[in-house]
N, C-alpha and C. Protein backbone atom coordinates (compact mmCIF):
# COMPACT_ATOMS: atom_id res chain seq x y z
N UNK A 1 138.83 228.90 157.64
CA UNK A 1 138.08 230.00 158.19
C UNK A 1 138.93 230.77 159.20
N UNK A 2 139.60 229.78 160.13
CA UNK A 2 140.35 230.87 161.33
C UNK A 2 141.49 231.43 160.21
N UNK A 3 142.00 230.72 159.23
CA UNK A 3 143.02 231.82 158.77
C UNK A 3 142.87 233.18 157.83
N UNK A 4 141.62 233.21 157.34
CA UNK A 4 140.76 234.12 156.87
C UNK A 4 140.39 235.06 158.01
N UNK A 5 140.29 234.35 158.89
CA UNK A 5 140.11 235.60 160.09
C UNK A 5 141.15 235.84 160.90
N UNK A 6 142.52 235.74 160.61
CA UNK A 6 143.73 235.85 161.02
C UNK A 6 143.92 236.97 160.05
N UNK A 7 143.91 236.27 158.71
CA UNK A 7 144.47 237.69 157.60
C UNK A 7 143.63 239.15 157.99
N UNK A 8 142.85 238.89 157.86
CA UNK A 8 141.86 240.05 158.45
C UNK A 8 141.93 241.06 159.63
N UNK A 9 142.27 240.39 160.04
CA UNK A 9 142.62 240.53 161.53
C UNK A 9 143.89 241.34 161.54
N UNK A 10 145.28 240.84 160.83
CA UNK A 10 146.44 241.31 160.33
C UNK A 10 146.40 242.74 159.80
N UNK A 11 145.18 242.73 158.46
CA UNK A 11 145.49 243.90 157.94
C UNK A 11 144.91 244.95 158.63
N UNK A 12 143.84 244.69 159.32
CA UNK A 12 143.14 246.12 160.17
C UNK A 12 144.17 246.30 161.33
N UNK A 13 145.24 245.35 161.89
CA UNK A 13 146.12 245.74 162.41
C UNK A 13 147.01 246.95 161.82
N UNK A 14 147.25 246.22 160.86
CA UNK A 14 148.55 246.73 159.98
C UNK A 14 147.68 248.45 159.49
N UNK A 15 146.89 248.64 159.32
CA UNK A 15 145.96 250.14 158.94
C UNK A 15 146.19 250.91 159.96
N UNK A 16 145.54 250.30 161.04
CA UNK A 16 145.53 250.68 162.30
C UNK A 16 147.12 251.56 163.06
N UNK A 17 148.34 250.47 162.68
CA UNK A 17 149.34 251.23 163.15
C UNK A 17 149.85 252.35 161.84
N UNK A 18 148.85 252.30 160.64
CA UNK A 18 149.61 253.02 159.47
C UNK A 18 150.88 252.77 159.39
N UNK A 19 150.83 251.35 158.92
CA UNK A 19 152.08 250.81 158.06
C UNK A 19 151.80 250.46 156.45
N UNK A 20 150.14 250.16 156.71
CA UNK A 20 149.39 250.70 154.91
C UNK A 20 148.31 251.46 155.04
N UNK A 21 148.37 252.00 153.94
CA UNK A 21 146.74 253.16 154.16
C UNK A 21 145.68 252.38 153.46
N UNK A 22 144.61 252.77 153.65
CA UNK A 22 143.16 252.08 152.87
C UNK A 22 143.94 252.44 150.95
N UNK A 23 144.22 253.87 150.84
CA UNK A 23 144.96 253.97 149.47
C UNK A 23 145.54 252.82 148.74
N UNK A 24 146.08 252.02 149.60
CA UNK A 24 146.92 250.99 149.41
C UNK A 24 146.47 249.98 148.75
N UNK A 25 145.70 249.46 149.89
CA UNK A 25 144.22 248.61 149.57
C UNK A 25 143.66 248.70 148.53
N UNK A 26 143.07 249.94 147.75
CA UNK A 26 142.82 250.19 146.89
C UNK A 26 143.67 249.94 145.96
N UNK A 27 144.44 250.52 145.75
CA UNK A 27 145.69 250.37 144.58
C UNK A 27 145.95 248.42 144.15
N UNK A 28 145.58 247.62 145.19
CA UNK A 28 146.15 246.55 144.87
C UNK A 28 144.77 245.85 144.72
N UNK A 29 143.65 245.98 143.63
CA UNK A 29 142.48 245.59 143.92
C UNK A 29 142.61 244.77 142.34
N UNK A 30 141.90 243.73 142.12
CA UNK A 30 142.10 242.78 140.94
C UNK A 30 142.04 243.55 139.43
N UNK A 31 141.79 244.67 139.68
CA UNK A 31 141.59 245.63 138.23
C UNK A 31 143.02 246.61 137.95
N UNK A 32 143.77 245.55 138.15
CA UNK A 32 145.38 246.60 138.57
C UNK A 32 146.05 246.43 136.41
N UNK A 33 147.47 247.05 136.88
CA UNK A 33 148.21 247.03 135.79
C UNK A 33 148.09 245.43 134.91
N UNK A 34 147.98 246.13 133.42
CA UNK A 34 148.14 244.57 132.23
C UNK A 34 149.22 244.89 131.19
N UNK A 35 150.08 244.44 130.51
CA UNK A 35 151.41 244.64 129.75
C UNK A 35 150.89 243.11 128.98
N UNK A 36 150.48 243.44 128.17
CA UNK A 36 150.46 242.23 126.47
C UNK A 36 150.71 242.39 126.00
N UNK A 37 151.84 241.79 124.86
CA UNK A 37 151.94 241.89 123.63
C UNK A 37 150.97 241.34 122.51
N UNK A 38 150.92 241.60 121.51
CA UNK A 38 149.50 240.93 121.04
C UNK A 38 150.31 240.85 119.36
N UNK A 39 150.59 239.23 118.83
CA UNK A 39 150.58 239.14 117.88
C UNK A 39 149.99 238.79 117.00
N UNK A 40 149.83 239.58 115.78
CA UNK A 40 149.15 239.54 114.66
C UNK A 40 149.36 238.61 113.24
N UNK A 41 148.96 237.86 112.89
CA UNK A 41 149.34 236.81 111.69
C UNK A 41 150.11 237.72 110.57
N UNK A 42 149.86 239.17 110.47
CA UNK A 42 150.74 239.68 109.17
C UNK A 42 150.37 241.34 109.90
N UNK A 43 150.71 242.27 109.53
CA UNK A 43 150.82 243.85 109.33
C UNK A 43 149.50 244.15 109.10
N UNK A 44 149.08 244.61 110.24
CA UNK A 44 147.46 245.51 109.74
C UNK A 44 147.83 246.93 110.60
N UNK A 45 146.62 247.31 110.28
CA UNK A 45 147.19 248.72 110.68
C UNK A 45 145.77 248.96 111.49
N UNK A 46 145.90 249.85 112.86
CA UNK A 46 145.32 249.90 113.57
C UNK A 46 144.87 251.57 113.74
N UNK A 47 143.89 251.94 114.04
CA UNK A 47 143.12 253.56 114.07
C UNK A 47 142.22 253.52 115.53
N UNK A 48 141.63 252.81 115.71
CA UNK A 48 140.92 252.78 116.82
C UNK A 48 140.92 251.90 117.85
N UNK A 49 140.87 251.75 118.94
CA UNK A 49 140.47 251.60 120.63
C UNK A 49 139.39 251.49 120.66
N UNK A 50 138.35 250.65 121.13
CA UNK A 50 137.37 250.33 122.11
C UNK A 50 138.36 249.39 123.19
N UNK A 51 136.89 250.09 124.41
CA UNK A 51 137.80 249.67 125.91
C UNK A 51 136.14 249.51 126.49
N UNK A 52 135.86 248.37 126.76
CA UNK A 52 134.44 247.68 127.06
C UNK A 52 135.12 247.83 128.75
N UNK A 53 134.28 248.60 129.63
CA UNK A 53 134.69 248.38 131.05
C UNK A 53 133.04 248.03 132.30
N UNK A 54 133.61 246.89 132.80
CA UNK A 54 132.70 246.41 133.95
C UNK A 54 132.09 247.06 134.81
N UNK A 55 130.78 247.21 134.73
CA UNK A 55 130.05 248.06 136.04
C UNK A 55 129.83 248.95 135.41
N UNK A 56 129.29 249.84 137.02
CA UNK A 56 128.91 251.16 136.37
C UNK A 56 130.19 252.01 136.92
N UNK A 57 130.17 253.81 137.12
CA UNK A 57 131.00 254.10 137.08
C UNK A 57 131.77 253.72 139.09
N UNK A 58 132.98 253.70 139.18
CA UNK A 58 133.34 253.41 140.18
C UNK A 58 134.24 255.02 140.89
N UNK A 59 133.57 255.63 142.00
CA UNK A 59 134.45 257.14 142.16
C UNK A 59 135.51 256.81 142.35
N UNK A 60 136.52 257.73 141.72
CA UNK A 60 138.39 257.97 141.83
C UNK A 60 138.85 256.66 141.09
N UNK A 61 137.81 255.66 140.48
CA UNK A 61 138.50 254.91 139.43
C UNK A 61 139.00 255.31 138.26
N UNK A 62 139.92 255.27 137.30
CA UNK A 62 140.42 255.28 136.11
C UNK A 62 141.68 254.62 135.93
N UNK A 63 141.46 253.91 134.49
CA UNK A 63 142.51 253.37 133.84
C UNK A 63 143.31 254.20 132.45
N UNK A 64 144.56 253.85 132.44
CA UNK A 64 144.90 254.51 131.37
C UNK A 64 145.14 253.16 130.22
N UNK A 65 144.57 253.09 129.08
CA UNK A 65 144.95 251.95 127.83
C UNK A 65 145.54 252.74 127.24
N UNK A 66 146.79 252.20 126.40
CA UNK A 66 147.61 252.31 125.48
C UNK A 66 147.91 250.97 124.71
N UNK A 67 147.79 251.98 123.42
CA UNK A 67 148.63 250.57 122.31
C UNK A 67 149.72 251.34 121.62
N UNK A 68 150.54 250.29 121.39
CA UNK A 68 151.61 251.35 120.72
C UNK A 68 152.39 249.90 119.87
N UNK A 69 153.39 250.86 118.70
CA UNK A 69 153.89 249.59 117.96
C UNK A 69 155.09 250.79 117.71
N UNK A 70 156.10 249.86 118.20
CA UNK A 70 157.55 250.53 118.29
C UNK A 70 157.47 251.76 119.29
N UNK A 71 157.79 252.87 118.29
CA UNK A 71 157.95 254.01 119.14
C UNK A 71 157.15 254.85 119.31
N UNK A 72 155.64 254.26 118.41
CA UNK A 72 154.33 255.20 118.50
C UNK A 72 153.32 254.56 119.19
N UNK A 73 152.56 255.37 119.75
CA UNK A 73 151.49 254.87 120.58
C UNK A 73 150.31 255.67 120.56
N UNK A 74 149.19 254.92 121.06
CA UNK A 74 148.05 255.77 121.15
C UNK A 74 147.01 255.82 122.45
N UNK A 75 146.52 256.53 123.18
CA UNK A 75 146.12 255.93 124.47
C UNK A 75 144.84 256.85 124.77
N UNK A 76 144.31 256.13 125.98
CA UNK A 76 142.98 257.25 126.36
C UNK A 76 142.64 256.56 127.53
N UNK A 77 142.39 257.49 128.57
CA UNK A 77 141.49 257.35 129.75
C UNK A 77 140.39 256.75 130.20
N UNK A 78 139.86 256.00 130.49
CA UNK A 78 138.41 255.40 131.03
C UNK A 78 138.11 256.26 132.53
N UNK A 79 136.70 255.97 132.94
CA UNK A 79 136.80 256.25 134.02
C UNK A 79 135.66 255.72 134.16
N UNK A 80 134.91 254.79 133.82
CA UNK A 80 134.34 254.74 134.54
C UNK A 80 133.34 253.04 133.64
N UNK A 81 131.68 252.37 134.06
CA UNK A 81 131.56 251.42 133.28
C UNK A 81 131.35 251.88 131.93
N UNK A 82 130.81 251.20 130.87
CA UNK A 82 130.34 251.10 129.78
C UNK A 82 131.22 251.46 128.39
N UNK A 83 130.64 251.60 127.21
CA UNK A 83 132.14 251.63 126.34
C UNK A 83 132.84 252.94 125.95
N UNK A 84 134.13 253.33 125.99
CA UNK A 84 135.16 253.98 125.63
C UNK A 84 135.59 253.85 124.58
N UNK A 85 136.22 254.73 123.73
CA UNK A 85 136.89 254.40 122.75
C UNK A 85 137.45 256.00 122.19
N UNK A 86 138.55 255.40 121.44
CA UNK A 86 139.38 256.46 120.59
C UNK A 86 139.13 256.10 119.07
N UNK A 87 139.47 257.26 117.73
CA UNK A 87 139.94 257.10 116.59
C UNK A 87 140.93 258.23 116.68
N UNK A 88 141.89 257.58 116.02
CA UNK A 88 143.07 258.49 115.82
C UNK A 88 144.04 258.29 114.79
N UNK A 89 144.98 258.98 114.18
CA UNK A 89 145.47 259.20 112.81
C UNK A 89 146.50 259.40 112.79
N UNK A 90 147.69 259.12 112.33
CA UNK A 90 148.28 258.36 111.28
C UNK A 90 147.60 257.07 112.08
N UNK A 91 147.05 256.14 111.49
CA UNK A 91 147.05 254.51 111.79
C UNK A 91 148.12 254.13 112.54
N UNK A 92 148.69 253.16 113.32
CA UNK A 92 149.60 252.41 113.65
C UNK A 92 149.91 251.21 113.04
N UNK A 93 150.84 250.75 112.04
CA UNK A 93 150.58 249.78 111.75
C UNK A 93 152.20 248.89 111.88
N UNK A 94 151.33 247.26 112.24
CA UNK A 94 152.92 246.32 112.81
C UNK A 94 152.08 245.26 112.92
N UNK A 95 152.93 244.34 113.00
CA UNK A 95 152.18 243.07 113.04
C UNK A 95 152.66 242.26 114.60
N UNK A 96 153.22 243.36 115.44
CA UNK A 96 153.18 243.20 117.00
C UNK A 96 152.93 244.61 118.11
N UNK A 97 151.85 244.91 118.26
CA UNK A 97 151.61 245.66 118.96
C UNK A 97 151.27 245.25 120.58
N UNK A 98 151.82 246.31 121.50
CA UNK A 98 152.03 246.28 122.81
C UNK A 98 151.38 247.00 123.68
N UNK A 99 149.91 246.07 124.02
CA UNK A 99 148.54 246.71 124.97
C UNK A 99 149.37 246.92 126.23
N UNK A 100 149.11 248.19 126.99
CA UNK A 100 149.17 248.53 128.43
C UNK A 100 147.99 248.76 129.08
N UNK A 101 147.49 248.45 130.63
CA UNK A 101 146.63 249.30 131.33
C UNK A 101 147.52 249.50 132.25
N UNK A 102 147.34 250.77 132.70
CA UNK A 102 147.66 251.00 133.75
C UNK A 102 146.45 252.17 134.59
N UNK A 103 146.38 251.29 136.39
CA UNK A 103 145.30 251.97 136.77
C UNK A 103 146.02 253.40 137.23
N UNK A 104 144.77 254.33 137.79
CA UNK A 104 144.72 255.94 138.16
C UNK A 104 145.38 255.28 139.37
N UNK A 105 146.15 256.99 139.97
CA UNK A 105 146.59 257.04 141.01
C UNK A 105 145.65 256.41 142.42
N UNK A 106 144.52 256.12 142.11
CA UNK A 106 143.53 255.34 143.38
C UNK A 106 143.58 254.35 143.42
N UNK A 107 142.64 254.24 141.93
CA UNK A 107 142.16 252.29 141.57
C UNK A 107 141.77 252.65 140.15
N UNK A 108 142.24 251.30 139.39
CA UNK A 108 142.00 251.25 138.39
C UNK A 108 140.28 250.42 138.08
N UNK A 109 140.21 250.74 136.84
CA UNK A 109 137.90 250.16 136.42
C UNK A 109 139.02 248.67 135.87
N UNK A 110 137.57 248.18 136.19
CA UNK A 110 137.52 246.92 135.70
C UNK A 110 137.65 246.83 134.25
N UNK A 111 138.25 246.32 133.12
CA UNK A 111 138.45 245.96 131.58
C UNK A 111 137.85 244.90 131.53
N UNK A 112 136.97 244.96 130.83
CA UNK A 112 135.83 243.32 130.27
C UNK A 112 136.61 243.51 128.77
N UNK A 113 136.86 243.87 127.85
CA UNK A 113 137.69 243.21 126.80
C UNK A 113 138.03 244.57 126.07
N UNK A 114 139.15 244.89 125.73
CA UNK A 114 139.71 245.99 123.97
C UNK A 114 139.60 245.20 123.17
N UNK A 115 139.03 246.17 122.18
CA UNK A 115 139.52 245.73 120.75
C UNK A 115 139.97 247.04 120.12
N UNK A 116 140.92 246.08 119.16
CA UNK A 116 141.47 247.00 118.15
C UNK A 116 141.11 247.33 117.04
N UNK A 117 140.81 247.76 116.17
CA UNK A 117 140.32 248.26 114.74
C UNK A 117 140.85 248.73 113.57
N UNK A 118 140.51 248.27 112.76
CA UNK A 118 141.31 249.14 111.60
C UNK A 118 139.55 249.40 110.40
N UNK A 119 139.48 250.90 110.61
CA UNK A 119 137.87 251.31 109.91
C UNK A 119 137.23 250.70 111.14
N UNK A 120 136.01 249.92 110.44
CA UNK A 120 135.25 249.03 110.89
C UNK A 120 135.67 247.65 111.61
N UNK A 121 137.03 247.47 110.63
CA UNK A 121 137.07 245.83 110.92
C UNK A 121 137.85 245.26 112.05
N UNK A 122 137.61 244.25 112.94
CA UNK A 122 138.54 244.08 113.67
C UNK A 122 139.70 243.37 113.44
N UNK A 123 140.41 243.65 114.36
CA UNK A 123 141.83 243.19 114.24
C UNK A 123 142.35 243.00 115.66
N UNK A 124 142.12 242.90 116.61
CA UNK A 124 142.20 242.06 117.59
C UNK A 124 141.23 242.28 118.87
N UNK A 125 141.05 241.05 119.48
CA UNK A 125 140.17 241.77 120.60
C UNK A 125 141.08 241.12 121.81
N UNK A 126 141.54 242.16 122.92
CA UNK A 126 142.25 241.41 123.70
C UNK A 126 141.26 241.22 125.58
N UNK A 127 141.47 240.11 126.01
CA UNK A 127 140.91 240.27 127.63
C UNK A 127 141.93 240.74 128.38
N UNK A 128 141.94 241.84 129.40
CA UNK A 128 143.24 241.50 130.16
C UNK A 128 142.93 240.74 131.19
């Protein structure tokens, strides 16, 4: 407990002389940057994004998801809870594709799970 109220204590110091801003704070909050690779048992080919996100909407939150396989990628914005998603064309198809989040310049939303798609069917669902 006293060192919980030591840390505490530290960082409203540390605000206080603006050596970090609340920005900061924000930026480093458990809904930060994810980099997966995600392998697939054989070559499917992928068209769509769902991006299932926690809560409701959170202000100046957004994440950016991307999947990409080699040198193509496909990506889209969240901003806020409930589900997101892209379809998009030519397909991507590889049998190792490479999930990113990366949060907005504030704070990034919480990710409760992607999945990937090909039509209807799935083809991977990842947690970050």
């Amino acid at each position: 407990m006293r060192d919980a109220i030591y840390a505490a204590g530290m960082s409203l110091l540390l605000v206080i002389l603006g050596l970090i801003t609340p920005l900061d704070r924000a930026r480093s909050n458990e809904c930060g940057a994810v980099s997966r690779v995600v392998e697939l048992a054989e070559a499917r080919k992928v068209d769509r994004i769902q991006v299932y996100v926690k809560g409701g909407p959170v202000p100046d939150a957004t994440s950016r998801v991307k999947v990409s396989a080699g040198q193509f990628g496909r990506g889209l914005t969240v901003l806020g809870g409930g589900l997101w998603g892209l379809k998009f064309g030519p397909a991507l198809e590889a049998r190792s594709l490479m999930l990113t989040v990366e949060p907005g310049p504030t704070r990034g939303v919480c990710i409760d799970k992607i999945v990937l798609l090909s039509g209807s069917d799935e083809v991977a669902i990842v947690t970050p």
